[in-house]
N, C-alpha and C. Protein backbone atom coordinates (compact mmCIF):
# COMPACT_ATOMS: atom_id res chain seq x y z
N UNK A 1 64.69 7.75 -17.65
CA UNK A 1 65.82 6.92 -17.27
C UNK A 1 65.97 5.80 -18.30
N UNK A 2 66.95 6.01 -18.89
CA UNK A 2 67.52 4.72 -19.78
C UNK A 2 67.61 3.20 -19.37
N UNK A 3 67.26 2.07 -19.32
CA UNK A 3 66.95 0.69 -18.77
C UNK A 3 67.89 0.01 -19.87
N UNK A 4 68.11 0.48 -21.12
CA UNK A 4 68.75 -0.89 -22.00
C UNK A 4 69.92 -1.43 -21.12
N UNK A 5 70.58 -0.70 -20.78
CA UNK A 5 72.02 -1.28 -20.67
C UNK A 5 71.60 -2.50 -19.98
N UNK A 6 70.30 -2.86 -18.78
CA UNK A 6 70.23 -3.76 -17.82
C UNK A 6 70.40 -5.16 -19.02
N UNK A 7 69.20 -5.15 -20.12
CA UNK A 7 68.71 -5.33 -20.56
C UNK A 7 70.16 -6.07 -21.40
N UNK A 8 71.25 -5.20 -22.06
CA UNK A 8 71.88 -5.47 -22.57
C UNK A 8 72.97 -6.22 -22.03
N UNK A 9 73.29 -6.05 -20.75
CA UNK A 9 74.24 -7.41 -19.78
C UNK A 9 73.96 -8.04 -19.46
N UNK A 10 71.86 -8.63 -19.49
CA UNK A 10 71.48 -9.74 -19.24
C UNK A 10 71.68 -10.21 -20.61
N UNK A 11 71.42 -9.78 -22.07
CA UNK A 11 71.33 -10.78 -23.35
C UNK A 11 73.37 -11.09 -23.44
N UNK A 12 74.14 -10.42 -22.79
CA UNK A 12 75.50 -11.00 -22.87
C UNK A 12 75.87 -11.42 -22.06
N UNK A 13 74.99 -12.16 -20.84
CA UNK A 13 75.02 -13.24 -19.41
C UNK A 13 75.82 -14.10 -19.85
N UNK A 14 75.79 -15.23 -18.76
CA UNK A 14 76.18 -16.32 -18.99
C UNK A 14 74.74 -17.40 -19.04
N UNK A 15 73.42 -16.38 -18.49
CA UNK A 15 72.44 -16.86 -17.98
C UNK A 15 71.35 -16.97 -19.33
N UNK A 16 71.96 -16.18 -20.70
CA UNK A 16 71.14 -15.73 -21.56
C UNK A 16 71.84 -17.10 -22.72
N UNK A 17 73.42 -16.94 -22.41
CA UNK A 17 73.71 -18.30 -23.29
C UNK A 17 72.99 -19.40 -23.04
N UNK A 18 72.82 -19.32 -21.63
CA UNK A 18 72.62 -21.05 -21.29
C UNK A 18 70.59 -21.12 -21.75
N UNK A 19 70.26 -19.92 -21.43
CA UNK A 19 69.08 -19.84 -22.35
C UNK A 19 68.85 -20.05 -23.55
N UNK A 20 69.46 -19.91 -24.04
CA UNK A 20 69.51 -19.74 -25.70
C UNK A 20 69.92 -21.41 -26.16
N UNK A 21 71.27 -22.30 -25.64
CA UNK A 21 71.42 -23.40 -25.78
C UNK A 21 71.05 -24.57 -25.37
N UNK A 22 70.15 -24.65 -24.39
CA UNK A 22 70.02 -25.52 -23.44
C UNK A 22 68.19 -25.80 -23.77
N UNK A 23 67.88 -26.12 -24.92
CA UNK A 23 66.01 -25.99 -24.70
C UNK A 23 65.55 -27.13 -24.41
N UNK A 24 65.98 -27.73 -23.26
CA UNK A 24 65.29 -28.76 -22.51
C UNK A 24 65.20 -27.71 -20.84
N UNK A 25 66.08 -27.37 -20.50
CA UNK A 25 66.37 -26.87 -19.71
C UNK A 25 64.98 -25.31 -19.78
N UNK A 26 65.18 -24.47 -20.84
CA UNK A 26 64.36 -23.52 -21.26
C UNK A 26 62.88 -23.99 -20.92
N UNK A 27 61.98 -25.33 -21.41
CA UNK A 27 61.11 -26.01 -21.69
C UNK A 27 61.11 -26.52 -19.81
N UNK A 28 62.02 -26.70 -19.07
CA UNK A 28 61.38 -27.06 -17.87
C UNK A 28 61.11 -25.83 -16.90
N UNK A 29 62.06 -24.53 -17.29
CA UNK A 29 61.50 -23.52 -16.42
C UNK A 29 60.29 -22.71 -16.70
N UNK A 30 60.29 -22.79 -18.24
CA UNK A 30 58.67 -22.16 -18.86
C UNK A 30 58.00 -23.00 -17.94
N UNK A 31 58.06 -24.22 -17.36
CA UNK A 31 56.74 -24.51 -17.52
C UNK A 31 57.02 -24.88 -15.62
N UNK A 32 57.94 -24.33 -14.76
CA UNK A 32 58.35 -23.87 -13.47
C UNK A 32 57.64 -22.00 -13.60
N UNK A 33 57.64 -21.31 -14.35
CA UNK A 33 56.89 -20.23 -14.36
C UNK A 33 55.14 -20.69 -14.67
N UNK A 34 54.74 -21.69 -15.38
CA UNK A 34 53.73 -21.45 -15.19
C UNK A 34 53.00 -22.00 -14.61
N UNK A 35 53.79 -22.93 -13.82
CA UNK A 35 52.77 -23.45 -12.38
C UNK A 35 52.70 -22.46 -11.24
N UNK A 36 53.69 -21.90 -11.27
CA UNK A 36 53.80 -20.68 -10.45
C UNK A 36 53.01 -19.84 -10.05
N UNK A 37 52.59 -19.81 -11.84
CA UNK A 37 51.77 -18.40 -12.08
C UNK A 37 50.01 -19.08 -11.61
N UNK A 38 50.21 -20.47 -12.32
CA UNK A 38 49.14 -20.83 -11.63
C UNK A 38 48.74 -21.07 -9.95
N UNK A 39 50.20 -21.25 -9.32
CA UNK A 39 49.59 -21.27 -7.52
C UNK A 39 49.38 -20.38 -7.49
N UNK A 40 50.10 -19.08 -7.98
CA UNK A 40 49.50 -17.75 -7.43
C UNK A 40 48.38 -17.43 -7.99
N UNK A 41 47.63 -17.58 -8.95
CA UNK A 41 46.95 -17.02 -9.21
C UNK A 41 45.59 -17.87 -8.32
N UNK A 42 45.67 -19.02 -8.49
CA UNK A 42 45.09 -20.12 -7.64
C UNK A 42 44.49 -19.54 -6.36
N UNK A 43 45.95 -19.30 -5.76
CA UNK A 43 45.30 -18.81 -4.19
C UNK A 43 45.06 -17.40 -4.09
N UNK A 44 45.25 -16.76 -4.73
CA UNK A 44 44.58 -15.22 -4.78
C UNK A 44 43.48 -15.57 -4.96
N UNK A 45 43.02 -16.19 -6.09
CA UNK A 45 41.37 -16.28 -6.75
C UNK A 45 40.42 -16.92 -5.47
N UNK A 46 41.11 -17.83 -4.58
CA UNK A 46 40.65 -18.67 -3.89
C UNK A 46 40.21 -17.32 -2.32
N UNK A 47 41.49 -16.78 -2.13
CA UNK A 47 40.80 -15.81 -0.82
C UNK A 47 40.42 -14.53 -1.61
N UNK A 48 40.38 -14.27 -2.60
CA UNK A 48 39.35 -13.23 -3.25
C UNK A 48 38.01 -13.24 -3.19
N UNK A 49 37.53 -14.74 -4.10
CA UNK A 49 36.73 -15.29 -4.05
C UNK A 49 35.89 -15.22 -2.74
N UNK A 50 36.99 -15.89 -1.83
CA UNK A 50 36.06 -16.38 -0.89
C UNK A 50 35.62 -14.86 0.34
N UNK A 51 36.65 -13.72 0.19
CA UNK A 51 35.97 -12.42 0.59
C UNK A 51 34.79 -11.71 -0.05
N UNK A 52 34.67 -12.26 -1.21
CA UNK A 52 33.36 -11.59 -2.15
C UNK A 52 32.21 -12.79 -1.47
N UNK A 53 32.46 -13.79 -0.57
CA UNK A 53 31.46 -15.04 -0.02
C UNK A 53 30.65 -15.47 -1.09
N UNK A 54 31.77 -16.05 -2.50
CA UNK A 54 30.72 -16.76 -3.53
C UNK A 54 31.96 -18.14 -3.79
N UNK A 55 32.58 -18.52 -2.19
CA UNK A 55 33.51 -19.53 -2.39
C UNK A 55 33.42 -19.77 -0.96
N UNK A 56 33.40 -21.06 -0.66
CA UNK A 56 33.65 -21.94 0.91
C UNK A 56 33.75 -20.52 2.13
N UNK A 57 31.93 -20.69 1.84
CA UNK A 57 31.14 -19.62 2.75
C UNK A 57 31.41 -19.94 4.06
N UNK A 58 31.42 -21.56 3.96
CA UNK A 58 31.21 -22.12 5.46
C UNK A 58 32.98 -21.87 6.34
N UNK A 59 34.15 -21.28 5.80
CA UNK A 59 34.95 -21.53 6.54
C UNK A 59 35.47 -20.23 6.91
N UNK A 60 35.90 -20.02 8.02
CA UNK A 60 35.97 -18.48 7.96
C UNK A 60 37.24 -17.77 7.40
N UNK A 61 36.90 -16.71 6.62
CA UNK A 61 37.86 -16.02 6.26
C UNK A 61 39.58 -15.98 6.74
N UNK A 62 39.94 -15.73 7.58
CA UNK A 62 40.81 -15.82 7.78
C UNK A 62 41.78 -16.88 7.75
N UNK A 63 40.88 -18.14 8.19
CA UNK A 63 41.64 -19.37 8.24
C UNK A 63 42.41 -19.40 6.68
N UNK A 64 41.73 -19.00 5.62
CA UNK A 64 41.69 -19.00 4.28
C UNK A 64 42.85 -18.29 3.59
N UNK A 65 42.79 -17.17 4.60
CA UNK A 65 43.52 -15.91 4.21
C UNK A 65 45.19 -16.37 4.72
N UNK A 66 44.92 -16.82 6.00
CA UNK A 66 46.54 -17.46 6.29
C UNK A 66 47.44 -18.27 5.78
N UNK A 67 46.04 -19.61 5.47
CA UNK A 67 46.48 -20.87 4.54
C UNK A 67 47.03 -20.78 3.33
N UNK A 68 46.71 -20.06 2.64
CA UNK A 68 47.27 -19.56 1.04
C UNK A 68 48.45 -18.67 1.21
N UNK A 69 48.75 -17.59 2.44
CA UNK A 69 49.74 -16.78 2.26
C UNK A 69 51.55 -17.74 2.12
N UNK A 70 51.57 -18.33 2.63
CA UNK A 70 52.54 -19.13 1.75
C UNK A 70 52.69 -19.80 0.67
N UNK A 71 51.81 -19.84 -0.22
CA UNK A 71 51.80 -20.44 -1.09
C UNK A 71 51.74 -19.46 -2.04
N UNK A 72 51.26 -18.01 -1.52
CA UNK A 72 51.08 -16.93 -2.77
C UNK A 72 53.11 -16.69 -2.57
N UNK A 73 53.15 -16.66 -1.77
CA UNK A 73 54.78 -15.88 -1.26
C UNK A 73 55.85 -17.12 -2.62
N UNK A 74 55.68 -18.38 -2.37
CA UNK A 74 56.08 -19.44 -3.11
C UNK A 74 55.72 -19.04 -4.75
N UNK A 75 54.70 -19.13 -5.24
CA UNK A 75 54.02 -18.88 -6.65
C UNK A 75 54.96 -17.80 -7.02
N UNK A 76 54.68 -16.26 -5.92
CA UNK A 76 55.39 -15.55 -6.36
C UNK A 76 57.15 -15.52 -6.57
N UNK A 77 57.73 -15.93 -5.72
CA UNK A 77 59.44 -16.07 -5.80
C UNK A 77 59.78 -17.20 -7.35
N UNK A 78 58.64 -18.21 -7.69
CA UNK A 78 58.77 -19.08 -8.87
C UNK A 78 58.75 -18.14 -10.29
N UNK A 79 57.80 -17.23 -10.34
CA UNK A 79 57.39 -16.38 -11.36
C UNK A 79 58.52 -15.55 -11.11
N UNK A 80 59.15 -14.78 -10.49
CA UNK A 80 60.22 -13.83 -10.41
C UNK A 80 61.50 -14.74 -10.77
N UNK A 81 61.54 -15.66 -10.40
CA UNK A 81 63.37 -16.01 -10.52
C UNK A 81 62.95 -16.92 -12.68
N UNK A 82 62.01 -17.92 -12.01
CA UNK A 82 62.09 -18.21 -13.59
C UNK A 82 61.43 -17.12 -14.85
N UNK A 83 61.06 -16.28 -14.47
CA UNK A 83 60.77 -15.28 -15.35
C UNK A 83 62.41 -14.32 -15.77
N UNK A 84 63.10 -14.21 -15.31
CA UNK A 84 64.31 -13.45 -15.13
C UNK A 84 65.15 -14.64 -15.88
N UNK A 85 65.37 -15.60 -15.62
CA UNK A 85 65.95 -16.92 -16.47
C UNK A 85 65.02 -16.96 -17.93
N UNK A 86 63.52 -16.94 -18.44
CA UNK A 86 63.12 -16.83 -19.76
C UNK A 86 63.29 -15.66 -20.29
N UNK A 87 63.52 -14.68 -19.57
CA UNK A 87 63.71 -13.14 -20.26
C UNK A 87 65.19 -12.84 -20.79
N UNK A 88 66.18 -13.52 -19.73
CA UNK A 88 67.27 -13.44 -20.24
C UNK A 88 67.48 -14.14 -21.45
N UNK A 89 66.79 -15.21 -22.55
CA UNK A 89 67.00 -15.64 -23.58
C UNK A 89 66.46 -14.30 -24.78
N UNK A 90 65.93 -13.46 -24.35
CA UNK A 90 65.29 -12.74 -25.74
C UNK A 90 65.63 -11.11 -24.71
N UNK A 91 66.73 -11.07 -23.76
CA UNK A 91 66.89 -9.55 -23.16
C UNK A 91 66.38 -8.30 -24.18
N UNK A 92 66.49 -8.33 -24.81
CA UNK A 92 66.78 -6.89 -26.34
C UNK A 92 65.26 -6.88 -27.05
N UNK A 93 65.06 -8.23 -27.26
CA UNK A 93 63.09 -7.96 -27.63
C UNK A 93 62.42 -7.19 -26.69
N UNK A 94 62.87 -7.44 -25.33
CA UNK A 94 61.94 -7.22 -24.07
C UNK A 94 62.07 -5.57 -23.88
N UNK A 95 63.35 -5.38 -24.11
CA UNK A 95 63.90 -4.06 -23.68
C UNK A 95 62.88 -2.91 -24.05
N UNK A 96 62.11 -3.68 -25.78
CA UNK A 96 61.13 -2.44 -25.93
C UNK A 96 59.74 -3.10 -26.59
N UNK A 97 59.46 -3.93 -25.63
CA UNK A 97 58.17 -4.58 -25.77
C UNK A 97 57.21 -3.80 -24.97
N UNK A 98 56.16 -3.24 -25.52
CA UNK A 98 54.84 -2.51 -24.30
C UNK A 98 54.51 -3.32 -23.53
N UNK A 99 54.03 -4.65 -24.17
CA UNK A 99 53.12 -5.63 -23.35
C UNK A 99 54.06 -5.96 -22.29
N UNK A 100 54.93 -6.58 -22.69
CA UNK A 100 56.67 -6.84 -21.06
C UNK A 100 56.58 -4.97 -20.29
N UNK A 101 56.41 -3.94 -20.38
CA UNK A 101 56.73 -2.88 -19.34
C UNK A 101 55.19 -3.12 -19.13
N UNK A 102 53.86 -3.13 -19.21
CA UNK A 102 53.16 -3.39 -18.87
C UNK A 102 52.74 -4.20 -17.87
N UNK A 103 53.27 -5.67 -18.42
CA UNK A 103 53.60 -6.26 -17.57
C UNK A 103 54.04 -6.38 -15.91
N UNK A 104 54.93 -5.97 -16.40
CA UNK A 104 56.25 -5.31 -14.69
C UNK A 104 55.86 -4.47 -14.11
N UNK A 105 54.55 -3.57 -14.64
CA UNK A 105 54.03 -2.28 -13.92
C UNK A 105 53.12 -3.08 -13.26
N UNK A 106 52.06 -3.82 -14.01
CA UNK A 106 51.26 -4.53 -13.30
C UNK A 106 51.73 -5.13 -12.30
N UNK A 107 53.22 -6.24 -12.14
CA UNK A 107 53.50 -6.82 -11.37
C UNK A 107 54.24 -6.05 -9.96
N UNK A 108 54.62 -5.10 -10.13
CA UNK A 108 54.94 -4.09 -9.37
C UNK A 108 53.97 -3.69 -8.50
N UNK A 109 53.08 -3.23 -9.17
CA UNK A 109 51.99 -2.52 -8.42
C UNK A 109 51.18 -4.30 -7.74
N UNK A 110 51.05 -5.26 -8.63
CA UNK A 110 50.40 -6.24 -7.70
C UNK A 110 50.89 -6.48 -6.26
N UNK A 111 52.21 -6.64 -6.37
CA UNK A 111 53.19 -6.71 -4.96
C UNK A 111 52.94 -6.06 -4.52
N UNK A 112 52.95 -4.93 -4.42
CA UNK A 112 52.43 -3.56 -3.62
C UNK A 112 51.34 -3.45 -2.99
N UNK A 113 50.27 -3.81 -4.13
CA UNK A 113 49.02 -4.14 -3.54
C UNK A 113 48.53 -5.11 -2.58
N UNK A 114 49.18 -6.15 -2.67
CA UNK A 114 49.29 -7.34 -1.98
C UNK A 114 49.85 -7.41 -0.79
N UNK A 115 51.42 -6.98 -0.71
CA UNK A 115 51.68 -6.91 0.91
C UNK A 115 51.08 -5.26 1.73
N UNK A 116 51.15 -4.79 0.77
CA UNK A 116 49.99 -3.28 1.77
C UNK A 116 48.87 -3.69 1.61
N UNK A 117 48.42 -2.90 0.81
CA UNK A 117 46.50 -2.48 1.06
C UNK A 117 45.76 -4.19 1.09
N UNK A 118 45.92 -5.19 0.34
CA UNK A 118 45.28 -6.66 0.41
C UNK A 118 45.61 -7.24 2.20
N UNK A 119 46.85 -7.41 2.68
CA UNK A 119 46.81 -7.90 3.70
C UNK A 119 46.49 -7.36 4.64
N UNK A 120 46.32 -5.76 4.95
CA UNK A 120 45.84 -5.29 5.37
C UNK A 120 44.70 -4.96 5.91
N UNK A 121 43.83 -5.12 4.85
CA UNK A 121 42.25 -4.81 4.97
C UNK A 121 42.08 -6.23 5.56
N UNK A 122 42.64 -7.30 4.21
CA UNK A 122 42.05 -8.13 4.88
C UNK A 122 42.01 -8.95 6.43
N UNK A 123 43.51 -8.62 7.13
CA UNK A 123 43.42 -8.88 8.59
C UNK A 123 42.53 -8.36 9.07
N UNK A 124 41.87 -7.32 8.71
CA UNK A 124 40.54 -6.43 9.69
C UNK A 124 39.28 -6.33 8.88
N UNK A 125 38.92 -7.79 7.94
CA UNK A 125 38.02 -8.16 7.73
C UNK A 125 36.93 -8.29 8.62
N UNK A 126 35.99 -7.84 8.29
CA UNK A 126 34.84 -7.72 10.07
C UNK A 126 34.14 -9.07 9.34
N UNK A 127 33.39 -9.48 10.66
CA UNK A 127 32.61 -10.50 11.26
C UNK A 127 31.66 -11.37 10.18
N UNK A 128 31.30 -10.64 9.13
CA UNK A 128 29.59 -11.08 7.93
C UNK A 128 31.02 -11.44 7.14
N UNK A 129 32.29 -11.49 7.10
CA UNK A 129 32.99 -12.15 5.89
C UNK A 129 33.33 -13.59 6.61
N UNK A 130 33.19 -13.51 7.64
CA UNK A 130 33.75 -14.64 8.81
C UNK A 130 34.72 -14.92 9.60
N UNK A 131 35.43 -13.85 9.56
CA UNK A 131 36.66 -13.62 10.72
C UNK A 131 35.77 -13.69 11.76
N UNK A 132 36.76 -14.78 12.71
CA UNK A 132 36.38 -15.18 13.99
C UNK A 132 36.85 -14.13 15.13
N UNK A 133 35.56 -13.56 15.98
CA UNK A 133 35.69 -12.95 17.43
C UNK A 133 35.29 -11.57 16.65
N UNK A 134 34.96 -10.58 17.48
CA UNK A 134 35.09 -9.08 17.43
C UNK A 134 35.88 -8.51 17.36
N UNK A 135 36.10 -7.37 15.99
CA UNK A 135 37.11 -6.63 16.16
C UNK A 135 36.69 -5.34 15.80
N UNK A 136 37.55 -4.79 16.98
CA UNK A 136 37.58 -3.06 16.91
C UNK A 136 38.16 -2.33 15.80
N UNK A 137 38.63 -2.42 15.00
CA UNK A 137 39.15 -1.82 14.32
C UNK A 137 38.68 -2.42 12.64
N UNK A 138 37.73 -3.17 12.56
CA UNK A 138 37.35 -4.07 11.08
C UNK A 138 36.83 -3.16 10.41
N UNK A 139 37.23 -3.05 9.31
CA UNK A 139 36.25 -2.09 7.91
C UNK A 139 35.06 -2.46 7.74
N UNK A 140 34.68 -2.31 7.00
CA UNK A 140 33.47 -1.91 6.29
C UNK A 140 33.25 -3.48 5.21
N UNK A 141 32.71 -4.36 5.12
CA UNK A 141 32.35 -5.11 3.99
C UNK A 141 32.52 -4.81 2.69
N UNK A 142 31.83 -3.47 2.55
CA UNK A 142 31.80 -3.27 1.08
C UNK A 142 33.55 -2.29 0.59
N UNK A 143 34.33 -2.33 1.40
CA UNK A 143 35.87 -2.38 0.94
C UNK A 143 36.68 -3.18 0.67
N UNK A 144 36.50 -4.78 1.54
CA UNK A 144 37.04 -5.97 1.45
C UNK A 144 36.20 -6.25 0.26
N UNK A 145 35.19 -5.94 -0.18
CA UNK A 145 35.23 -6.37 -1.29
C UNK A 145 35.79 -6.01 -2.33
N UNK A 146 35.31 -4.46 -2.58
CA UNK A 146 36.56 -4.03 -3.45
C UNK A 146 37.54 -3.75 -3.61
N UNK A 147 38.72 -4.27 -2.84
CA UNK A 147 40.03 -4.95 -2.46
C UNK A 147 40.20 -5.95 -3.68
N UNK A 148 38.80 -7.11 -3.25
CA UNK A 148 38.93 -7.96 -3.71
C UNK A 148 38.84 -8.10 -5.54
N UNK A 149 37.95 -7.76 -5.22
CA UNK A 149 37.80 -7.24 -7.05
C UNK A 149 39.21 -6.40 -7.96
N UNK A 150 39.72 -5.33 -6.55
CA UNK A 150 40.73 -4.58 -7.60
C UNK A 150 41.67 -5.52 -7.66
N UNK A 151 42.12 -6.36 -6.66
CA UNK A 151 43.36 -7.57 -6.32
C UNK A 151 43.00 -8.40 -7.42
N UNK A 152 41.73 -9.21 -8.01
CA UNK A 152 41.60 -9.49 -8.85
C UNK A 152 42.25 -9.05 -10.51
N UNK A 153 41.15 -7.71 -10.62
CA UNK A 153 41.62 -7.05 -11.76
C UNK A 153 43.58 -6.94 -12.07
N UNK A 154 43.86 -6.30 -10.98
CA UNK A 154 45.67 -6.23 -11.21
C UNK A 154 46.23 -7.76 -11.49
N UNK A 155 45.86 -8.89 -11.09
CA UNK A 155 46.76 -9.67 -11.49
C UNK A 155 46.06 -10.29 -12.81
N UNK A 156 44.88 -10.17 -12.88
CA UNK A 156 44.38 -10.31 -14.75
C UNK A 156 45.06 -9.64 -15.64
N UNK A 157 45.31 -8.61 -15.09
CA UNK A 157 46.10 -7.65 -16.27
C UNK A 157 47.64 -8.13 -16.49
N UNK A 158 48.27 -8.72 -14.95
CA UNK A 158 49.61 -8.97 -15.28
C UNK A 158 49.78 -10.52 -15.92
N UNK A 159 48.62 -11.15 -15.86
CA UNK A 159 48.81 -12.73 -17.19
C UNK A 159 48.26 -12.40 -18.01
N UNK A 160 47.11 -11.20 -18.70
CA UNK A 160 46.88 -11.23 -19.66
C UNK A 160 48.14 -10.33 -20.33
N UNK A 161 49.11 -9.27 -19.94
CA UNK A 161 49.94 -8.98 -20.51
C UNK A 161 51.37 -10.10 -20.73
N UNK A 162 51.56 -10.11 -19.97
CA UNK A 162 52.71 -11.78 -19.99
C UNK A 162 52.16 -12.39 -21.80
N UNK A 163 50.70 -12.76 -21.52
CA UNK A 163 50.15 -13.57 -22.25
C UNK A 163 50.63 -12.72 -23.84
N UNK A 164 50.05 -11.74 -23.89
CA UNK A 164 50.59 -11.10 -25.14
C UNK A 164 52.02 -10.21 -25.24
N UNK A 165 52.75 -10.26 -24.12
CA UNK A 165 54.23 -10.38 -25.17
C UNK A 165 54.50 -11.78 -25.94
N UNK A 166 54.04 -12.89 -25.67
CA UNK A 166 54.22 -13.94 -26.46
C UNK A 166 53.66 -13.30 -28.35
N UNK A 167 52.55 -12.48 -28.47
CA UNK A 167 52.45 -12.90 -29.35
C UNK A 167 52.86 -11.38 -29.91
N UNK A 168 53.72 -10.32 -29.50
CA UNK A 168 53.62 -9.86 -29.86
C UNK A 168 55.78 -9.42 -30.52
């Protein structure tokens, strides 16, 4: 399936001019994407972390797991809208950059991963991670962990690719 054309009515926007002329404006959403990127990555690392129990052992899981889900939902809508506003200044580089489709695969599949298989498991986190009360239906420990680890790995891959379309 052919993608330029998207590619090619975002670099003849109105959204790609104002990109291109405006680099004060450019300079405050770069840096609206990368706080973004930092809450999200922030609170992933933080209930990752703390399902692998080598982060605030003492509080239980879930409380952890709830507290951050707005803030990952936030991080994420910042990185999507101002990422779509910095891309539209260079549409036609991107169109056939590896590291940018790399990117979007990673970020694709992170979302995916994140509202299925991550929130998932982790609501039926059993008891030794610290979800409070008994539950019938809780996995296994050693899956919430490697949840945690793969949830990890996918969004390393989607800032370390981000990271090198810059230089590439």
């Amino acid at each position: 399936m052919d993608v330029v054309f998207i590619f090619e009515w975002l670099d003849a926007s109105w959204l790609s001019d104002l990109a291109r002329t405006s680099a004060g404006l450019f300079s405050m959403v770069q840096a609206v994407h990368i706080l973004s990127m930092v809450m999200l990555c922030g609170m992933l690392i933080l209930g990752d972390l703390r399902m692998l129990n080598v982060v605030l052992t003492g509080v239980p899981s879930d409380i952890i797991i709830r507290n951050t889900k707005k803030w990952i939902y936030i991080g994420l809508a910042g990185i999507i809208l101002s990422g779509i506003y910095e891309a539209s200044a260079i549409a036609m580089k991107l169109a056939t950059n590896s590291f940018f489709w790399a990117k979007m695969a990673g970020l694709a599949m992170g979302i995916v991963f994140l509202l299925s298989i991550r929130s998932s498991i982790y609501a039926r986190a059993p008891e030794v991670i610290g979800s409070n009360g008994p539950q019938s239906d809780a996995v296994d420990a050693w899956v919430v962990k490697l949840v945690a680890v793969t949830n990890l790995l996918i969004w390393f891959s989607v800032a370390a690719n981000g990271r090198w379309i810059g230089f590439s």
